[in-house]
C-alpha atoms as a PDB file:
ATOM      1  CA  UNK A   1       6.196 128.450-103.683  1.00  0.00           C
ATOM      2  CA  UNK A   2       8.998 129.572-101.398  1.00  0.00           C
ATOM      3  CA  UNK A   3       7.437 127.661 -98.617  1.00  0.00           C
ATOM      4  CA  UNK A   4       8.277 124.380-100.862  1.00  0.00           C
ATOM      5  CA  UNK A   5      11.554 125.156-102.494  1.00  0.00           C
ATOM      6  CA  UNK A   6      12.691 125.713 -98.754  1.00  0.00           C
ATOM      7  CA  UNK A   7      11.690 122.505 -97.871  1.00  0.00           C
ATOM      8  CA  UNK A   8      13.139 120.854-100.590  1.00  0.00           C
ATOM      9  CA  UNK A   9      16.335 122.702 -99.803  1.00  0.00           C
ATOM     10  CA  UNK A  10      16.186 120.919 -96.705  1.00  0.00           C
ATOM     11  CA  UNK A  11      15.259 117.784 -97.569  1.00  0.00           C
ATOM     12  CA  UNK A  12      18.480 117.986 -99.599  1.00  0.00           C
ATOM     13  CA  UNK A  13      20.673 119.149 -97.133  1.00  0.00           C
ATOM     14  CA  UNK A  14      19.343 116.496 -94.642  1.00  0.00           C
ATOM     15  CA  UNK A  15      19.949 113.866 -97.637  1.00  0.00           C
ATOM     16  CA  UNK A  16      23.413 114.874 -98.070  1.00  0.00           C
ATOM     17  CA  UNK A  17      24.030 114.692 -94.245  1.00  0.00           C
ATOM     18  CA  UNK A  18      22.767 111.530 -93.969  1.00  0.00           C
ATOM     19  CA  UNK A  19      24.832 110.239 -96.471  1.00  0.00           C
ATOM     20  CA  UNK A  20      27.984 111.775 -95.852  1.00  0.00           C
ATOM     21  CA  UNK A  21      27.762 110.099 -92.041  1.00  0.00           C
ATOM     22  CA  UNK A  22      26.771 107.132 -94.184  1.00  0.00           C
ATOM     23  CA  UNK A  23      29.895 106.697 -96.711  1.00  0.00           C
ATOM     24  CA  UNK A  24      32.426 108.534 -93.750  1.00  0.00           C
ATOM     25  CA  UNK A  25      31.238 105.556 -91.605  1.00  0.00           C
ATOM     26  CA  UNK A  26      31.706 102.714 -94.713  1.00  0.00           C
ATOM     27  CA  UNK A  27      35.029 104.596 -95.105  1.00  0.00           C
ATOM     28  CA  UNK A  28      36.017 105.198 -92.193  1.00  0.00           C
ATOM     29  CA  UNK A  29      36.873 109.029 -92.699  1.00  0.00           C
ATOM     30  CA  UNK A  30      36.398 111.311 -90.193  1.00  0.00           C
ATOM     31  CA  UNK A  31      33.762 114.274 -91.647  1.00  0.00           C
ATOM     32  CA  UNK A  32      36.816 116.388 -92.032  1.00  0.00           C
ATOM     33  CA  UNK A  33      38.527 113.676 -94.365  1.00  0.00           C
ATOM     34  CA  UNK A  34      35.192 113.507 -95.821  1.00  0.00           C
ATOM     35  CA  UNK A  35      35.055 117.315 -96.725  1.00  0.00           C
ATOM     36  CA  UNK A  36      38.577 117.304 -97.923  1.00  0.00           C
ATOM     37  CA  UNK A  37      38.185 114.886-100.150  1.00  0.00           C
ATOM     38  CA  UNK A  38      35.116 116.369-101.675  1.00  0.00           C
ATOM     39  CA  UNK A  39      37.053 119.522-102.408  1.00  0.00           C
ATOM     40  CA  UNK A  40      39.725 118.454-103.964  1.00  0.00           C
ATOM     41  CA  UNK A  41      38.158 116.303-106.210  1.00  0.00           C
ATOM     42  CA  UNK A  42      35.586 119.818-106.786  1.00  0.00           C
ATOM     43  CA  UNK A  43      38.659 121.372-107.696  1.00  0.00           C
ATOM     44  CA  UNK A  44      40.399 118.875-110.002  1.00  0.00           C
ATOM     45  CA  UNK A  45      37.030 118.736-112.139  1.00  0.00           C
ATOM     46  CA  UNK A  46      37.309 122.006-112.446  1.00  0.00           C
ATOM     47  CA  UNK A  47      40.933 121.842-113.405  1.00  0.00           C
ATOM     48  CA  UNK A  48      40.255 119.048-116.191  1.00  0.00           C
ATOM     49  CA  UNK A  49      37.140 120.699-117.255  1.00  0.00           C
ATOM     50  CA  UNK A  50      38.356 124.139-117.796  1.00  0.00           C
ATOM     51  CA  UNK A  51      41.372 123.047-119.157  1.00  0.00           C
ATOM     52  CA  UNK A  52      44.435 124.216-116.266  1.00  0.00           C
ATOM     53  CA  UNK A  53      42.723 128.192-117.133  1.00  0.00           C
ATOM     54  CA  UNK A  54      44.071 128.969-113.766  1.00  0.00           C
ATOM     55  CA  UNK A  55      41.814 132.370-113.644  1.00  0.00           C
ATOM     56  CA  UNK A  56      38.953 130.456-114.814  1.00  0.00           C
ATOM     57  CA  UNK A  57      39.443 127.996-112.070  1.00  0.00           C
ATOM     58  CA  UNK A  58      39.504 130.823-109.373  1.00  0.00           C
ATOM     59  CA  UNK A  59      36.356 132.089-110.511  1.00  0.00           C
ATOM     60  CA  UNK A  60      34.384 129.385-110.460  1.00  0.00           C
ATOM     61  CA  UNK A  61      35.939 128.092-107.523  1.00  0.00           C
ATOM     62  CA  UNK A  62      34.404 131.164-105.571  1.00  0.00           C
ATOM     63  CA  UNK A  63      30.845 130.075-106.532  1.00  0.00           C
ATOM     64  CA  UNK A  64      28.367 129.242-104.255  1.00  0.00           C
ATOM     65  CA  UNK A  65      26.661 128.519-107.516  1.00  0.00           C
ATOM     66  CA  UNK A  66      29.280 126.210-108.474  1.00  0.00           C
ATOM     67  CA  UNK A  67      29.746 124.204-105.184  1.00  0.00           C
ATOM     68  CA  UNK A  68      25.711 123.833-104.611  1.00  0.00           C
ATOM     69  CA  UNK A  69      26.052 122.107-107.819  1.00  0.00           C
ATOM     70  CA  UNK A  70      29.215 119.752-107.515  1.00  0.00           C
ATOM     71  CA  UNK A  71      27.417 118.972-103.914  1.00  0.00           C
ATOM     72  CA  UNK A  72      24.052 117.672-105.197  1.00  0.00           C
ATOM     73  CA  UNK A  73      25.714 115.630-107.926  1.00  0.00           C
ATOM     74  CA  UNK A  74      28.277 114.271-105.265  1.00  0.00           C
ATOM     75  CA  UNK A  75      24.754 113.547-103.455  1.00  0.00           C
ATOM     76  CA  UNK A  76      23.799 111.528-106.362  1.00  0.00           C
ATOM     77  CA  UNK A  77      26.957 109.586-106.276  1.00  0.00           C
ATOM     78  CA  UNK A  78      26.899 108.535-102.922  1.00  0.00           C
ATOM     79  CA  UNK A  79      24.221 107.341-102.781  1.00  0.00           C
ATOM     80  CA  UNK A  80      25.054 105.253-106.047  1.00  0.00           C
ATOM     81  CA  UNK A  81      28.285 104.424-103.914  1.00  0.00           C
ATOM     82  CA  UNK A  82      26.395 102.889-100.896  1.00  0.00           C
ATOM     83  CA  UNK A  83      23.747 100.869-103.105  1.00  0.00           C
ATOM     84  CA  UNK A  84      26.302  99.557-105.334  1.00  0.00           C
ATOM     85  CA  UNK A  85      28.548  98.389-101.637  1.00  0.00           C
ATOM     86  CA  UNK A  86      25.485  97.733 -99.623  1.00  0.00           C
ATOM     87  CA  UNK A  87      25.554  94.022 -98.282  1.00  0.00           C
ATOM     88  CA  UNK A  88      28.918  93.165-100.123  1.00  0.00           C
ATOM     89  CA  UNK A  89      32.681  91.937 -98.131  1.00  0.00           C
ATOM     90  CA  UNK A  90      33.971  94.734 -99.965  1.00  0.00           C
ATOM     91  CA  UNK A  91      37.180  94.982 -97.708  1.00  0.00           C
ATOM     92  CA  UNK A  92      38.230  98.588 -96.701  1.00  0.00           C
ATOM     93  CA  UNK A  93      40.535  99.430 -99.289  1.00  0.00           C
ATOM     94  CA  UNK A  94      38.472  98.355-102.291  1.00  0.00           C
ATOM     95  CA  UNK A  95      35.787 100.550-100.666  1.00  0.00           C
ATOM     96  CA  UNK A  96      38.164 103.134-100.678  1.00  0.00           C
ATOM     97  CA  UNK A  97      39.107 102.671-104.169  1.00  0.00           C
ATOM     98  CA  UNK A  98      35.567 102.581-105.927  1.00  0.00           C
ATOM     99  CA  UNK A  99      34.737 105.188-103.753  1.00  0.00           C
ATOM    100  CA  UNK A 100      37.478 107.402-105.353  1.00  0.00           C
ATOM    101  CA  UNK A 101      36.789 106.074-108.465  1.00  0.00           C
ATOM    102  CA  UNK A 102      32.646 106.920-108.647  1.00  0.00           C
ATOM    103  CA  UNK A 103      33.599 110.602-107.308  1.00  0.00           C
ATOM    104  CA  UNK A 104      37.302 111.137-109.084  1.00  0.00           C
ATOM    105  CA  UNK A 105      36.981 114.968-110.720  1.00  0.00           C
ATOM    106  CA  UNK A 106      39.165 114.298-113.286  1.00  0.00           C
ATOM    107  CA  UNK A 107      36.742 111.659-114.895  1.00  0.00           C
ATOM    108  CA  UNK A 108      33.638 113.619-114.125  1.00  0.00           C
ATOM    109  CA  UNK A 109      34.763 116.321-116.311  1.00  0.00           C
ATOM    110  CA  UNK A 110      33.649 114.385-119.365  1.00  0.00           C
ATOM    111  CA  UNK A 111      30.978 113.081-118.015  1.00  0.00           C
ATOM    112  CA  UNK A 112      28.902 115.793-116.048  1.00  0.00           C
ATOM    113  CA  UNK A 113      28.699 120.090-116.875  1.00  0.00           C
ATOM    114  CA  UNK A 114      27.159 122.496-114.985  1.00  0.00           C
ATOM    115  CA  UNK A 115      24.526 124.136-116.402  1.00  0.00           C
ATOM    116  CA  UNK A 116      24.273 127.715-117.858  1.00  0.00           C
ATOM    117  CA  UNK A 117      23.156 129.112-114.756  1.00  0.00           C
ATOM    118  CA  UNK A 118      26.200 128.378-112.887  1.00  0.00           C
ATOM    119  CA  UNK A 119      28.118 129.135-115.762  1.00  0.00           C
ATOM    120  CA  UNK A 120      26.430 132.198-116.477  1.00  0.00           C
ATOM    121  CA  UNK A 121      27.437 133.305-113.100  1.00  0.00           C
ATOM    122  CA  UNK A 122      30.264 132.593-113.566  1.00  0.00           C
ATOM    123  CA  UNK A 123      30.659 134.113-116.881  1.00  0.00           C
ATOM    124  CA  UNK A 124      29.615 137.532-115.151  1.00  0.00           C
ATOM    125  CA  UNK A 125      32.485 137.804-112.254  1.00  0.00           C
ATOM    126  CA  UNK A 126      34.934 136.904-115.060  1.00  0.00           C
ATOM    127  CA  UNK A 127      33.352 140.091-117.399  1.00  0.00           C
ATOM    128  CA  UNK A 128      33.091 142.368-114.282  1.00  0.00           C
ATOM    129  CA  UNK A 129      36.759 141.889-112.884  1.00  0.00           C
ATOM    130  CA  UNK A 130      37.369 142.022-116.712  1.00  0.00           C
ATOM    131  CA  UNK A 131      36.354 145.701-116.742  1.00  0.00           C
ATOM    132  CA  UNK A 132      37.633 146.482-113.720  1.00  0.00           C
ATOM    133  CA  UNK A 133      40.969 145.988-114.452  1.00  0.00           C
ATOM    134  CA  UNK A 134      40.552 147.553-117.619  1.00  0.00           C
ATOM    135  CA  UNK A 135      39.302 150.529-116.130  1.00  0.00           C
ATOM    136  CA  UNK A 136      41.918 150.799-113.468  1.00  0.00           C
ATOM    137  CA  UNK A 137      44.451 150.573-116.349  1.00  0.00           C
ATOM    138  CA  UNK A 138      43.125 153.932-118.014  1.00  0.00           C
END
């Protein structure tokens, strides 16, 4: 069982390679462009779907959890971005633009949650800081 959740691990992780060379490429973004703009649209769905809770933000945004999750799903949408471009005079910019478009956090966050596990997580850091402060008041 570990043997094949392992392997599936890295079948994903060789997916997502493969397709961030693939859309960096159709963009032409270099992987750090790539990386950057993956972040900050992880953070601005985070933003719009926690509602500006600033602390909330934080927490999740320190999850592995969290960014093993908004990875896979950004998996999913390139590889939605390069079938729906594939073989189309698409010039650069509209490339550009759909590209934003099909990964743009703000829109995801009514569209896609993580699930409890990732909240849970992140439920528990919140809690624990919680009662640390708490008990460094006393």
């Amino acid at each position: 069982m570990k043997k094949d959740t392992q392997q599936n691990n890295n079948a994903r992780t060789e997916t997502a390679s493969r397709l961030k060379a693939t859309v960096a490429r159709m963009l032409r973004w270099s992987e750090m462009d790539f990386s950057q703009f993956q972040y900050e649209q992880g953070i601005t769905y985070l933003k719009a779907y926690l509602n500006n809770d600033t602390y909330s933000v934080d927490v999740m945004e320190r999850s592995r959890m969290y960014w093993n999750w908004w990875k896979n799903h950004w998996s999913n949408r390139d590889q939605a971005f390069i079938d729906f471009t594939n073989n189309t005079a698409y010039d650069l910019e509209t490339r550009r633009d759909i590209y934003h478009d099909m990964h743009c956090g703000k829109t995801l966050a009514s569209s896609i949650y993580p699930n409890g596990i990732i909240l849970s997580e992140s439920y528990a850091v919140m809690i624990t800081e919680l009662v640390d402060r708490e008990t460094q008041r006393v």
